[in-house]
PDB file of N, CA and C in Angstrom:
ATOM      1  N   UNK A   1     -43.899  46.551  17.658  1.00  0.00           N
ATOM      2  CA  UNK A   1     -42.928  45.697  18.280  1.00  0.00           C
ATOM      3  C   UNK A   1     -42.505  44.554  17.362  1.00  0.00           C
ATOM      4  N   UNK A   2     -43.558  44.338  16.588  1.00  0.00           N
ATOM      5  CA  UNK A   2     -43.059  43.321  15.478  1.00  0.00           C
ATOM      6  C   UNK A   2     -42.333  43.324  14.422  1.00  0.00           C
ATOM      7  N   UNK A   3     -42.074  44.916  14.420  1.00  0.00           N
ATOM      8  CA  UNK A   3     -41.178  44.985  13.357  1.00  0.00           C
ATOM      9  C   UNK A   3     -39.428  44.918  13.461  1.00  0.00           C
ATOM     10  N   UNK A   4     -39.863  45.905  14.912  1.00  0.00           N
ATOM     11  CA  UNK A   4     -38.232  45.378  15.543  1.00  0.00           C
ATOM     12  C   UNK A   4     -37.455  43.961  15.874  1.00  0.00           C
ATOM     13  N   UNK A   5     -38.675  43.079  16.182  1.00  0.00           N
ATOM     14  CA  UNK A   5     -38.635  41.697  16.363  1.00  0.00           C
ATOM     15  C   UNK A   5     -37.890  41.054  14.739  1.00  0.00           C
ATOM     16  N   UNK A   6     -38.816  41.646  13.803  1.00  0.00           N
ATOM     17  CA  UNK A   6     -38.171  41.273  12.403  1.00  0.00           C
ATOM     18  C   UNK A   6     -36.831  41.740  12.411  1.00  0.00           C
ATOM     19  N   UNK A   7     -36.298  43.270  12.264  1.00  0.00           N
ATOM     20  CA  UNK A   7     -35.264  43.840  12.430  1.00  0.00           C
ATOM     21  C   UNK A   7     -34.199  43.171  13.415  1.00  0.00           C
ATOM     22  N   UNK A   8     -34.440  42.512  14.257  1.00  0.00           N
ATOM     23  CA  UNK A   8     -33.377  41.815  14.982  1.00  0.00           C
ATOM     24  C   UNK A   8     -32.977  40.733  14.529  1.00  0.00           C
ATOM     25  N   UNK A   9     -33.884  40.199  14.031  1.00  0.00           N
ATOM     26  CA  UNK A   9     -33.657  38.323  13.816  1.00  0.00           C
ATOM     27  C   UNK A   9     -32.780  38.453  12.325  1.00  0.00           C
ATOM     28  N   UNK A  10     -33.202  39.777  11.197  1.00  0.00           N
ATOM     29  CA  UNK A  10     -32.490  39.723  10.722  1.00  0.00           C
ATOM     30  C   UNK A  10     -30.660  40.016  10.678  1.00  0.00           C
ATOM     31  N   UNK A  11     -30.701  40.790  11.497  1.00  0.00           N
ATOM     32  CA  UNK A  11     -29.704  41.329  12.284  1.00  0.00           C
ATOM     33  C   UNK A  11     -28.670  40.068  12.741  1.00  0.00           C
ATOM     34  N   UNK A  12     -29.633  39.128  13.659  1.00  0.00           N
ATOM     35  CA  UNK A  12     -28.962  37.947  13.835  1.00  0.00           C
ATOM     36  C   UNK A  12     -28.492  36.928  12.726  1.00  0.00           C
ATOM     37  N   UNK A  13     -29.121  37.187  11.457  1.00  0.00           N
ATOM     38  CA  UNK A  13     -29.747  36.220  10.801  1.00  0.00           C
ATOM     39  C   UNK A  13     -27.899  36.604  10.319  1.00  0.00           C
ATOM     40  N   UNK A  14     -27.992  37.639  10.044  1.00  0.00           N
ATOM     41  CA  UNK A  14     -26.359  38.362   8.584  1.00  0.00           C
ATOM     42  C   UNK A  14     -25.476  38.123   9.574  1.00  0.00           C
ATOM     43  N   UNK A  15     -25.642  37.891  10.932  1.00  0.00           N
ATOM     44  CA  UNK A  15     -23.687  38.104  11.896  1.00  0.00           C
ATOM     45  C   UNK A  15     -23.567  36.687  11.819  1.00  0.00           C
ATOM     46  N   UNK A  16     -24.966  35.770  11.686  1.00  0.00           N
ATOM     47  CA  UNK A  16     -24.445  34.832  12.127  1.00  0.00           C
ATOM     48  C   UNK A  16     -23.684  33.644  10.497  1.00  0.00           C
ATOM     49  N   UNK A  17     -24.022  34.794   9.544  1.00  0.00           N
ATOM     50  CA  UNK A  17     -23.408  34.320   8.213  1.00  0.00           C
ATOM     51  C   UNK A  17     -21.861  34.887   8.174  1.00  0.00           C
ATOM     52  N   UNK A  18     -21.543  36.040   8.803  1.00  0.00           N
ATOM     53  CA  UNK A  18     -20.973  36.624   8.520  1.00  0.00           C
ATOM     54  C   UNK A  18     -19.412  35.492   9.297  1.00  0.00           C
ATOM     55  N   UNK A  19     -19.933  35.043  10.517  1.00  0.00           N
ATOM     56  CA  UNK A  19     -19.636  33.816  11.673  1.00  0.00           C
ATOM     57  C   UNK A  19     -19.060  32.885  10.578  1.00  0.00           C
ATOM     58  N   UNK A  20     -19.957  32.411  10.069  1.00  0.00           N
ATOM     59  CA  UNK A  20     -20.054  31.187   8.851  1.00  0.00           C
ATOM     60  C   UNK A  20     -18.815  31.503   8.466  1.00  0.00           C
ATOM     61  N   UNK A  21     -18.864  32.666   7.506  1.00  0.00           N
ATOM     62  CA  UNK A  21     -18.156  33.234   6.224  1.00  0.00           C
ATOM     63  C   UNK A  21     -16.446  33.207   6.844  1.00  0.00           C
ATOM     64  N   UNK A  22     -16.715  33.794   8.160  1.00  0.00           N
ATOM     65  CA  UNK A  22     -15.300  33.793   8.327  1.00  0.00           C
ATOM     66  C   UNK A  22     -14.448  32.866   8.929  1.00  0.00           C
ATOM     67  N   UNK A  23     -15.155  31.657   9.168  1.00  0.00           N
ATOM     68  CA  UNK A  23     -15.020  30.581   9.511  1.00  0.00           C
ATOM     69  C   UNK A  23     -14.278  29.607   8.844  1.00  0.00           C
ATOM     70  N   UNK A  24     -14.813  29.511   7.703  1.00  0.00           N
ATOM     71  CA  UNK A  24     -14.945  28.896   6.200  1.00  0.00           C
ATOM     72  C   UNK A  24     -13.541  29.407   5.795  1.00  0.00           C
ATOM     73  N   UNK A  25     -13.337  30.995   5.664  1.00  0.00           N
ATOM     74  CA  UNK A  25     -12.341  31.326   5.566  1.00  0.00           C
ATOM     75  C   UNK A  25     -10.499  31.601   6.137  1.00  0.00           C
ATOM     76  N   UNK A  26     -11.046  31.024   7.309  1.00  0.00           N
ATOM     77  CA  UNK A  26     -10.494  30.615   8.239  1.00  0.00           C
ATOM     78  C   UNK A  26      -9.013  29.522   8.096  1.00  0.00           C
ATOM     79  N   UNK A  27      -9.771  28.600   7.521  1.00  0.00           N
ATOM     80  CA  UNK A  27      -9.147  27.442   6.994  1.00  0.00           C
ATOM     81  C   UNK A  27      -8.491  27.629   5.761  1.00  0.00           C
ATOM     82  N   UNK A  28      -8.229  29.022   4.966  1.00  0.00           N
ATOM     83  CA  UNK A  28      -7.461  28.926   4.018  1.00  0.00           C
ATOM     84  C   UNK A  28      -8.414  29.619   2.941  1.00  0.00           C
ATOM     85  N   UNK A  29      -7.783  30.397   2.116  1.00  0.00           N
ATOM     86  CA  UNK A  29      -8.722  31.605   0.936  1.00  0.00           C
ATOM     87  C   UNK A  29      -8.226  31.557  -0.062  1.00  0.00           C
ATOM     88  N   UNK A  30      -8.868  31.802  -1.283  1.00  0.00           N
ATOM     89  CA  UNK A  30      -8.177  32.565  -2.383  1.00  0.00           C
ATOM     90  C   UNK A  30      -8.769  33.419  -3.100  1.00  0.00           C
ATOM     91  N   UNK A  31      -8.314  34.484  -3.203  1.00  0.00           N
ATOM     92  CA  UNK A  31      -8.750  36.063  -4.271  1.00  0.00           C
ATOM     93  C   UNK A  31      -8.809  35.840  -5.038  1.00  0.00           C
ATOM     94  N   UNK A  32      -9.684  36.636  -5.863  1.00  0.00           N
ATOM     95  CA  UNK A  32     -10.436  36.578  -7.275  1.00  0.00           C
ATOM     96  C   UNK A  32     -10.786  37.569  -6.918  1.00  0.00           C
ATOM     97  N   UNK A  33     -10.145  38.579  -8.730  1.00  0.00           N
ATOM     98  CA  UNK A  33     -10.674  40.046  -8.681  1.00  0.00           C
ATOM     99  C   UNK A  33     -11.672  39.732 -10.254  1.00  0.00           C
ATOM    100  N   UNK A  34     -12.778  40.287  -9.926  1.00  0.00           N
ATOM    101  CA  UNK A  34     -14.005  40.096 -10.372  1.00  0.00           C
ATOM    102  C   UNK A  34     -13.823  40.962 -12.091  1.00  0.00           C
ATOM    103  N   UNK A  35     -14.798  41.353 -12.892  1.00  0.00           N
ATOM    104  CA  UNK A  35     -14.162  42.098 -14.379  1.00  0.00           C
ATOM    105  C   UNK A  35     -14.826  43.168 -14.005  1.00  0.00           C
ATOM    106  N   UNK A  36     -15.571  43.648 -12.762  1.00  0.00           N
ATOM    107  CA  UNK A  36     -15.229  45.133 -12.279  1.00  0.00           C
ATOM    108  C   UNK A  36     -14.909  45.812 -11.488  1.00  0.00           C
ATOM    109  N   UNK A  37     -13.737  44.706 -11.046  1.00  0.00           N
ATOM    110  CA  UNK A  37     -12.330  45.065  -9.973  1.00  0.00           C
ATOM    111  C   UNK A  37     -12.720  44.566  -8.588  1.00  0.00           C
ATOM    112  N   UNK A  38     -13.810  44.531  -7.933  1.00  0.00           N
ATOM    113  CA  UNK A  38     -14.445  43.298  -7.121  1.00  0.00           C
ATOM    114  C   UNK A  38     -13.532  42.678  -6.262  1.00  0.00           C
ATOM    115  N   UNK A  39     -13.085  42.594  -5.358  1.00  0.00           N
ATOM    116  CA  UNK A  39     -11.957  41.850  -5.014  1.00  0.00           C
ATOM    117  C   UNK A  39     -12.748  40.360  -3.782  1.00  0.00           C
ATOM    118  N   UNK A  40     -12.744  38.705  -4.356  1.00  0.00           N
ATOM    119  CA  UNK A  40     -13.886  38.530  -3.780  1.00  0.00           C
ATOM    120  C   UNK A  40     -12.742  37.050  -3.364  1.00  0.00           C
ATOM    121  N   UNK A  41     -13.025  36.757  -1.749  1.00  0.00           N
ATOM    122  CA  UNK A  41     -12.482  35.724  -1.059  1.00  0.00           C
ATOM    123  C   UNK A  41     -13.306  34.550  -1.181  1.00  0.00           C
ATOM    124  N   UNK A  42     -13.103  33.435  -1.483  1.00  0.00           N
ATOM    125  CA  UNK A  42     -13.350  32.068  -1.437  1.00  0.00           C
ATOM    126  C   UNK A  42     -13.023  31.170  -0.871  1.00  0.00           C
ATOM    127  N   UNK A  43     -13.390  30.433   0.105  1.00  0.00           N
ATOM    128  CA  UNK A  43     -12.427  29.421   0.891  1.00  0.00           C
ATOM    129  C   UNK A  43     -12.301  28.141  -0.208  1.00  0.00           C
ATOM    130  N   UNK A  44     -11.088  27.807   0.311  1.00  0.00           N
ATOM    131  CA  UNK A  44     -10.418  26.729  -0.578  1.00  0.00           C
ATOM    132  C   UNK A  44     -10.891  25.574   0.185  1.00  0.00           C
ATOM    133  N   UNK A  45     -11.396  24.600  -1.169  1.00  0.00           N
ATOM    134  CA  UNK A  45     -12.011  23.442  -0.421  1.00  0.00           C
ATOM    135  C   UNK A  45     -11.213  22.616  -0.065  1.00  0.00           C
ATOM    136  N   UNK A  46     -12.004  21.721   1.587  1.00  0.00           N
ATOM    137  CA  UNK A  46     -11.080  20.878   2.064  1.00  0.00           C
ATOM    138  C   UNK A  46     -10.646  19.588   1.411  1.00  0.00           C
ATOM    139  N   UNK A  47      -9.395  19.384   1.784  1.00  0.00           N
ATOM    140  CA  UNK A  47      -9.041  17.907   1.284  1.00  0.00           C
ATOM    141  C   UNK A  47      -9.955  16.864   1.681  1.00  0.00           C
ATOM    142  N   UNK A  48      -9.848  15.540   1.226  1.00  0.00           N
ATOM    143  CA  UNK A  48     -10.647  14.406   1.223  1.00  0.00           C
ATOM    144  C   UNK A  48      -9.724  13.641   2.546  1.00  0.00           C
ATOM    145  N   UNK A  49     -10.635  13.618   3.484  1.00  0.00           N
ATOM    146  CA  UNK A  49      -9.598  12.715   4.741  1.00  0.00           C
ATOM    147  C   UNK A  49      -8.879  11.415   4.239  1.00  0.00           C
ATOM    148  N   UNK A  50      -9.072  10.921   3.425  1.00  0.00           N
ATOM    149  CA  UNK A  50      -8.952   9.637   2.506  1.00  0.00           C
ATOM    150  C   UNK A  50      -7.705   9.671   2.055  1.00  0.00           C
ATOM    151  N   UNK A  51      -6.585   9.104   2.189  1.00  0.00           N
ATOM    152  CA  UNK A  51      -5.256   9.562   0.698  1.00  0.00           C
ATOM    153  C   UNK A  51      -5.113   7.965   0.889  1.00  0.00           C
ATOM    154  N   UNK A  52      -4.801   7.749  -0.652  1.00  0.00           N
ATOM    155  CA  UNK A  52      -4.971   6.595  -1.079  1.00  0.00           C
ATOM    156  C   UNK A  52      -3.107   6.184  -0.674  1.00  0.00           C
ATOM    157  N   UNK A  53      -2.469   7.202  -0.655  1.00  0.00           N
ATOM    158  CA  UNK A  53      -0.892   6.926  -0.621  1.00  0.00           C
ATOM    159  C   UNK A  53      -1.194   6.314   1.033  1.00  0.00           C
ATOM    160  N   UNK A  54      -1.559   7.234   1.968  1.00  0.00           N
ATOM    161  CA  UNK A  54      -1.471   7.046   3.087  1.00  0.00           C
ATOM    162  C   UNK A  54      -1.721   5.479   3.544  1.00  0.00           C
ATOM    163  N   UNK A  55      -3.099   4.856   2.617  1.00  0.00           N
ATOM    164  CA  UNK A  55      -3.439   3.742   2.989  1.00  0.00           C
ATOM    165  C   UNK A  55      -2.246   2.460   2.586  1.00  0.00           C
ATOM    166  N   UNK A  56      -1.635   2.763   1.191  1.00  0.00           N
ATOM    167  CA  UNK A  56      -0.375   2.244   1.012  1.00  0.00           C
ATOM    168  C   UNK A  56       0.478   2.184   1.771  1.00  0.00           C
ATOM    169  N   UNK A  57       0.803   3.545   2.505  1.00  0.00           N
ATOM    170  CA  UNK A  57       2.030   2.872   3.639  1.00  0.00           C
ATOM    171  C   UNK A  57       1.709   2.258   4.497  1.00  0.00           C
ATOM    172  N   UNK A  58       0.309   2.347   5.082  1.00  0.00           N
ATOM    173  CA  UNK A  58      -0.221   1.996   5.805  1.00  0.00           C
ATOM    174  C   UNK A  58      -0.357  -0.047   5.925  1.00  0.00           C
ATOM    175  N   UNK A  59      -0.684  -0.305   4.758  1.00  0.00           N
ATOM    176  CA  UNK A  59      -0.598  -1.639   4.415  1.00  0.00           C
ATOM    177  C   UNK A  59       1.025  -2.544   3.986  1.00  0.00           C
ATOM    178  N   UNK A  60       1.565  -1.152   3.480  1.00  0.00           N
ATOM    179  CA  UNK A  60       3.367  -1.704   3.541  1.00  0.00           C
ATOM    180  C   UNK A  60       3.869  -2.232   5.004  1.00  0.00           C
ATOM    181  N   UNK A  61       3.587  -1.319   5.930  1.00  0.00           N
ATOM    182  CA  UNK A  61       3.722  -0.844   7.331  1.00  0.00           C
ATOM    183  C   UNK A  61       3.686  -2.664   7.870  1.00  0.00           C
ATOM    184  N   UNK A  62       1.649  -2.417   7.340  1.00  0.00           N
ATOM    185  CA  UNK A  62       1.958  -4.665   8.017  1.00  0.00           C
ATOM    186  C   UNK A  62       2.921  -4.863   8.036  1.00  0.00           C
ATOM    187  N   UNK A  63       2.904  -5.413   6.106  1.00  0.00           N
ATOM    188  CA  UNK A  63       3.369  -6.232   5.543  1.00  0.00           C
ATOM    189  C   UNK A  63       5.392  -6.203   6.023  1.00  0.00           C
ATOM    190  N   UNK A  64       5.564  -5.128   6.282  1.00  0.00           N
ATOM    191  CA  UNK A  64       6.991  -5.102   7.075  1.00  0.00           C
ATOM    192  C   UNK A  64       7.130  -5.262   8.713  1.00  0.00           C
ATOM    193  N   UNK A  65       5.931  -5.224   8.982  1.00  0.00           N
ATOM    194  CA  UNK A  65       6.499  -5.873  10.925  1.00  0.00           C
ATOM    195  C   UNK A  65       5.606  -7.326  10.517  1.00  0.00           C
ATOM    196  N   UNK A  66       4.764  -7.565   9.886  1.00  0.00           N
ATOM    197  CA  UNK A  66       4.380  -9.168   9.682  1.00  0.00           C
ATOM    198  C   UNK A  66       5.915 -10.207   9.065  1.00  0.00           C
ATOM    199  N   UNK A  67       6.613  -9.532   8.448  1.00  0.00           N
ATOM    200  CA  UNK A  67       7.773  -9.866   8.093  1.00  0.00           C
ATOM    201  C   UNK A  67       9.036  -9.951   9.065  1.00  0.00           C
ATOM    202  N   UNK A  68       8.955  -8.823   9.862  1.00  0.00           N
ATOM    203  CA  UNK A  68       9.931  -8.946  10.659  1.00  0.00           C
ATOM    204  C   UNK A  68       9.779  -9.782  11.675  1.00  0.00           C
ATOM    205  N   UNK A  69       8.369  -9.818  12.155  1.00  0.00           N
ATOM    206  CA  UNK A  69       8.534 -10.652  13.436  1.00  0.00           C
ATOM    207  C   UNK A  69       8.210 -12.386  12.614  1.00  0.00           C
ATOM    208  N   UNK A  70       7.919 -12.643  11.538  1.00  0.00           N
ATOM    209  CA  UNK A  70       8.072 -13.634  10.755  1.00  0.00           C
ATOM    210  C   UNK A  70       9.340 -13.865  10.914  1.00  0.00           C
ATOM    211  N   UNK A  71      10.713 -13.566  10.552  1.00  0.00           N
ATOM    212  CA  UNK A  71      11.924 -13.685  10.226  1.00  0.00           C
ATOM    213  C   UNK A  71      12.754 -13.657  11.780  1.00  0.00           C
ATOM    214  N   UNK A  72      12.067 -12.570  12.501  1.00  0.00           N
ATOM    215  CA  UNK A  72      12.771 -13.040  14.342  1.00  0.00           C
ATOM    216  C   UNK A  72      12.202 -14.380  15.070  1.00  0.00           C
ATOM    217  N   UNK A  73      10.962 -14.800  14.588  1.00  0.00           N
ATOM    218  CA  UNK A  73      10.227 -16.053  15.444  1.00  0.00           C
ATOM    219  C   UNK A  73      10.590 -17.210  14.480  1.00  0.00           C
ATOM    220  N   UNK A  74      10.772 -16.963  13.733  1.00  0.00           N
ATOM    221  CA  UNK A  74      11.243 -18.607  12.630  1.00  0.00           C
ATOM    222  C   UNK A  74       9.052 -18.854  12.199  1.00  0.00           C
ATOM    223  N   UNK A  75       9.033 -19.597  10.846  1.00  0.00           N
ATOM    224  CA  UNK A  75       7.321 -20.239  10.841  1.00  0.00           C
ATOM    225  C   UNK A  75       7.451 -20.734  11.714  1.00  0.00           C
ATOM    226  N   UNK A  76       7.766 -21.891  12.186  1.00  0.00           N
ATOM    227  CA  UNK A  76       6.653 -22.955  13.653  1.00  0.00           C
ATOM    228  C   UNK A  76       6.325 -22.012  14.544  1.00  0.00           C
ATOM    229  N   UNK A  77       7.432 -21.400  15.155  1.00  0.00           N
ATOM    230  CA  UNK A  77       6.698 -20.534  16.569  1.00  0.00           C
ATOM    231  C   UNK A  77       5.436 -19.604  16.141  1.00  0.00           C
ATOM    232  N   UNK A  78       5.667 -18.696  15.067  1.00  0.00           N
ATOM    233  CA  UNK A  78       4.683 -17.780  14.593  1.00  0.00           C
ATOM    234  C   UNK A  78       3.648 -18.272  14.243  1.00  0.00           C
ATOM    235  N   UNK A  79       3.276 -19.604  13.671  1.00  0.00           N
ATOM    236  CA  UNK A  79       2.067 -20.217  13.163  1.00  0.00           C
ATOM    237  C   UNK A  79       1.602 -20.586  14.784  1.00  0.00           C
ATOM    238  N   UNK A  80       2.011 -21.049  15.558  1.00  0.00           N
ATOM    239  CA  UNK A  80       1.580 -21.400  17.175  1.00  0.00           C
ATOM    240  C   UNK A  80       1.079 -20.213  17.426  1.00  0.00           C
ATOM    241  N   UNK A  81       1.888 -19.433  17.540  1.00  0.00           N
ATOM    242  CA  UNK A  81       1.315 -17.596  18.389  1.00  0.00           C
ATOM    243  C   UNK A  81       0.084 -17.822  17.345  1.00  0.00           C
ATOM    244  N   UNK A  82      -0.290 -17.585  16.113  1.00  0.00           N
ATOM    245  CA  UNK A  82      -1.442 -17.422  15.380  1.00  0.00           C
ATOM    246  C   UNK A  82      -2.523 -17.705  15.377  1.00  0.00           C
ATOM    247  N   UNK A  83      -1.899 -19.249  15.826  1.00  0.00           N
ATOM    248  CA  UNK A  83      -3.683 -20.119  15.786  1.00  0.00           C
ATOM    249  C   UNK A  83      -3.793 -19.529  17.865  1.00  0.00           C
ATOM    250  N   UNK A  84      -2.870 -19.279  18.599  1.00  0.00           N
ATOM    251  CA  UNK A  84      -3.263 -19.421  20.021  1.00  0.00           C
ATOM    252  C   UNK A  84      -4.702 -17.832  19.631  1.00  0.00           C
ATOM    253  N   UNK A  85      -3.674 -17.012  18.796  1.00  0.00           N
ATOM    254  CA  UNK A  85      -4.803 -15.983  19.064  1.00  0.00           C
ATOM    255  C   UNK A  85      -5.669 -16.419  18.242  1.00  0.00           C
ATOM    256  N   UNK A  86      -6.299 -16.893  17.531  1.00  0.00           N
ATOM    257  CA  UNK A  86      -7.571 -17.833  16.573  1.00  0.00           C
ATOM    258  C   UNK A  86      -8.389 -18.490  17.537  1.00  0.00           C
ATOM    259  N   UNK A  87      -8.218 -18.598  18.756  1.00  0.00           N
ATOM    260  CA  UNK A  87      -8.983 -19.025  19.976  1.00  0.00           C
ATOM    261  C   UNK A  87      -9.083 -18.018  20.911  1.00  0.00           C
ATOM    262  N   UNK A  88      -8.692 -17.188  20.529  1.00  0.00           N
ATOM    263  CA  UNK A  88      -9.191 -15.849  21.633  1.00  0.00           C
ATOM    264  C   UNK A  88     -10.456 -14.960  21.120  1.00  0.00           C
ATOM    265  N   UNK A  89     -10.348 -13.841  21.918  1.00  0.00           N
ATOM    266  CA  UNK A  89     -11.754 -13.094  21.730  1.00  0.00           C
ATOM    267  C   UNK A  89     -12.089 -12.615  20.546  1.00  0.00           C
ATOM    268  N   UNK A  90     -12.635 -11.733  20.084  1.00  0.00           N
ATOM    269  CA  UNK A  90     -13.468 -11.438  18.920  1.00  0.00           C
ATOM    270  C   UNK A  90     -11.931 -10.458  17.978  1.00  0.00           C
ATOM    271  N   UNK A  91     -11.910  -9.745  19.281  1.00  0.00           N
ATOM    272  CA  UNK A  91     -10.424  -9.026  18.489  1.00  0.00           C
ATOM    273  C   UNK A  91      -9.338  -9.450  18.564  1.00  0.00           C
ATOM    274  N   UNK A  92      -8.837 -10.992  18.860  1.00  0.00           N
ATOM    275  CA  UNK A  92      -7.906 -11.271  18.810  1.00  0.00           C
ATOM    276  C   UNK A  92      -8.016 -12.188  17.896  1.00  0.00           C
ATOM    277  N   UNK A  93      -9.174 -12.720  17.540  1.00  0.00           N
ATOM    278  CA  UNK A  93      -9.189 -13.257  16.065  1.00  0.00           C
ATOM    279  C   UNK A  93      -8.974 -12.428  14.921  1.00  0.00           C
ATOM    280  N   UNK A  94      -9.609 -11.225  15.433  1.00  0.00           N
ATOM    281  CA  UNK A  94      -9.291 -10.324  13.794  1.00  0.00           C
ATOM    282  C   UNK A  94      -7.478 -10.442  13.861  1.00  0.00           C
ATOM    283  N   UNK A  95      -7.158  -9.510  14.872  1.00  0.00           N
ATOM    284  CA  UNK A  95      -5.542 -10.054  14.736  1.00  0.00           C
ATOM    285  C   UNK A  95      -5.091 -11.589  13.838  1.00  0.00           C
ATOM    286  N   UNK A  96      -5.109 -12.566  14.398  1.00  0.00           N
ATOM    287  CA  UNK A  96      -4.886 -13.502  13.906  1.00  0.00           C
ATOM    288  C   UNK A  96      -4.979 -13.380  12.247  1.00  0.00           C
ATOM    289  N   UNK A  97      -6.475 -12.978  11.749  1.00  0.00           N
ATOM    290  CA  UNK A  97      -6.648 -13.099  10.396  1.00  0.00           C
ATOM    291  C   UNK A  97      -5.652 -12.175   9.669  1.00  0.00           C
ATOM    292  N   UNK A  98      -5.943 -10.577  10.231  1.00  0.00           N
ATOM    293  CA  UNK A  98      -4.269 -10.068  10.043  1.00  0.00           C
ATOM    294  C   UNK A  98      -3.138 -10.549   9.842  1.00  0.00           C
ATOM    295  N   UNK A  99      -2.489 -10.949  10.605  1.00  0.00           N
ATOM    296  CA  UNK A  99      -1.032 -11.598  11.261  1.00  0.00           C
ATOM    297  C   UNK A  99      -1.005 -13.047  10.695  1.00  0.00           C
ATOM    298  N   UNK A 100      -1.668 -13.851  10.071  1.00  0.00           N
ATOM    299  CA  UNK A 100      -1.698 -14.757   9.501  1.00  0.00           C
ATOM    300  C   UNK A 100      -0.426 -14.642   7.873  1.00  0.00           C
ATOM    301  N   UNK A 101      -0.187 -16.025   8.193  1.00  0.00           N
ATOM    302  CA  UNK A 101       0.811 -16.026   7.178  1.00  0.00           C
ATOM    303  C   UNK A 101       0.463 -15.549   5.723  1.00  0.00           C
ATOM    304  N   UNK A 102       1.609 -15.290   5.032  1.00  0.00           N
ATOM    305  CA  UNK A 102       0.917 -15.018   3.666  1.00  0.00           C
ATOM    306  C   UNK A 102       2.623 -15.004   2.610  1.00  0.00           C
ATOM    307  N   UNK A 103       2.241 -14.814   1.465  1.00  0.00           N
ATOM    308  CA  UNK A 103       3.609 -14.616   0.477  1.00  0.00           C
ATOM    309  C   UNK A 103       4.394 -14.025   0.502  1.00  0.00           C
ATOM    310  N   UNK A 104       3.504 -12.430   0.809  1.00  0.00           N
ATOM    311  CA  UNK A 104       4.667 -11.501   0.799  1.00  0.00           C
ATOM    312  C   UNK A 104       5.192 -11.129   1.752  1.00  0.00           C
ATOM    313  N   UNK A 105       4.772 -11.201   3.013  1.00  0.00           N
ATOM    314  CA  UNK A 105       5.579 -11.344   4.654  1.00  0.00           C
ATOM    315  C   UNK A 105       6.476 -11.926   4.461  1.00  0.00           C
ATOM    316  N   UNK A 106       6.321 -13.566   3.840  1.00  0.00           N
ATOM    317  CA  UNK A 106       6.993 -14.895   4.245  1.00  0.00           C
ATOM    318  C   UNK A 106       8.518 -14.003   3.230  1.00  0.00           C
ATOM    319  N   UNK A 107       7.853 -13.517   2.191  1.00  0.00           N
ATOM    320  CA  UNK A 107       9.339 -12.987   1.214  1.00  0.00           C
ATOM    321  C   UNK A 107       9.790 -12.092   1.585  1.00  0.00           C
ATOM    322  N   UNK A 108       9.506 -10.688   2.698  1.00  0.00           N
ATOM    323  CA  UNK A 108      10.099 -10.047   3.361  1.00  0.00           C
ATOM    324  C   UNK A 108      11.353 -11.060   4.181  1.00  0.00           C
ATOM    325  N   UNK A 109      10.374 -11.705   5.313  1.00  0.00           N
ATOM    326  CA  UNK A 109      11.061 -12.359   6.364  1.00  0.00           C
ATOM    327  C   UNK A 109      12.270 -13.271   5.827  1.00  0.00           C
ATOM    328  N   UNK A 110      12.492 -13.408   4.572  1.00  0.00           N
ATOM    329  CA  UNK A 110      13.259 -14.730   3.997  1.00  0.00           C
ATOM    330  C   UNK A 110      14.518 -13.290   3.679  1.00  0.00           C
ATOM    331  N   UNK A 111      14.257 -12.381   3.296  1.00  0.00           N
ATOM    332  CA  UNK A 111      15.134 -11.349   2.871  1.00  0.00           C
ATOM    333  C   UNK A 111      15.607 -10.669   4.412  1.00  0.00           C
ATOM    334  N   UNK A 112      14.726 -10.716   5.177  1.00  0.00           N
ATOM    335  CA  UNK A 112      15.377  -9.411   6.444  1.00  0.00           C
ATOM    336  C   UNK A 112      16.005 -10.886   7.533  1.00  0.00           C
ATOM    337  N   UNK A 113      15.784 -12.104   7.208  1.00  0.00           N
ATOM    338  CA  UNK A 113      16.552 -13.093   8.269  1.00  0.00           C
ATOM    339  C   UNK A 113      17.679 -12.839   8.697  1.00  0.00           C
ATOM    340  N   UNK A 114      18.745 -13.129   8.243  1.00  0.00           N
ATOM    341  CA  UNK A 114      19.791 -12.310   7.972  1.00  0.00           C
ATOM    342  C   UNK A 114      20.346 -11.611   8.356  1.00  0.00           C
ATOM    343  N   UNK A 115      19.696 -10.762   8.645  1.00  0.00           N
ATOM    344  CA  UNK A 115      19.793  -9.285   9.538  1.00  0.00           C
ATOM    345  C   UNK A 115      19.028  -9.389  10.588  1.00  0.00           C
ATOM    346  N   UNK A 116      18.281 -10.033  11.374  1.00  0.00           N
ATOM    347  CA  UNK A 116      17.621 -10.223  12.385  1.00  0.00           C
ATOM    348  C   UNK A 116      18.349 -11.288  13.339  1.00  0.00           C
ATOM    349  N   UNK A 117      18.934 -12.394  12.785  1.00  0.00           N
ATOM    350  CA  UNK A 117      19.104 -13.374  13.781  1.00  0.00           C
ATOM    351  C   UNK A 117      20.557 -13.394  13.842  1.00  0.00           C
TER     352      UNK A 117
END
């Protein structure tokens, strides 16, 4: 009985690679014929969740609604809204430190005025 016991688990052991394998492959392959004709699938590795471009627009993105609503509120009102959230809760301070004035907002907002008001 113990041998069949072996015989199964291995049994389980290869479908459940085989599971793996096609899994893996799943997400995208590429062929490679081997130098004795071999024809052998590889999954193509995944990208890095990370893109450094992405984080760029991402930080442009602020820096253009920190600007715009800079250039629709005029500084006095926007420095008021700033510090009100600088007295609020834990995440409305991070906001604040965000949304806090800076150079290159202030030089957006001086360029998109104009067109806002």
């Amino acid at each position: 009985m113990t041998n069949a016991t072996n015989t199964y688990q291995g049994f389980d052991a290869r479908l459940k690679k085989i599971d793996r394998n096609r899994t893996r492959l799943a997400n995208g392959y590429s062929a490679k014929v081997t130098r004795d004709g071999l024809i052998v699938f590889r999954p193509k590795r995944r990208a890095q969740g990370f893109s450094v471009r992405g984080l760029a627009f991402l930080v442009l993105g602020v820096f253009l609604f920190k600007g715009m609503i800079l250039a629709h509120l005029g500084g006095t009102i926007y420095d008021q809204r700033v510090d009100a959230l600088k007295s609020g809760t834990v995440v409305e301070q991070a906001g604040a430190f965000v949304m806090q004035k800076d150079t290159v907002s202030a030089t957006i907002a001086q360029y998109l005025r104009p067109f806002v008001k």
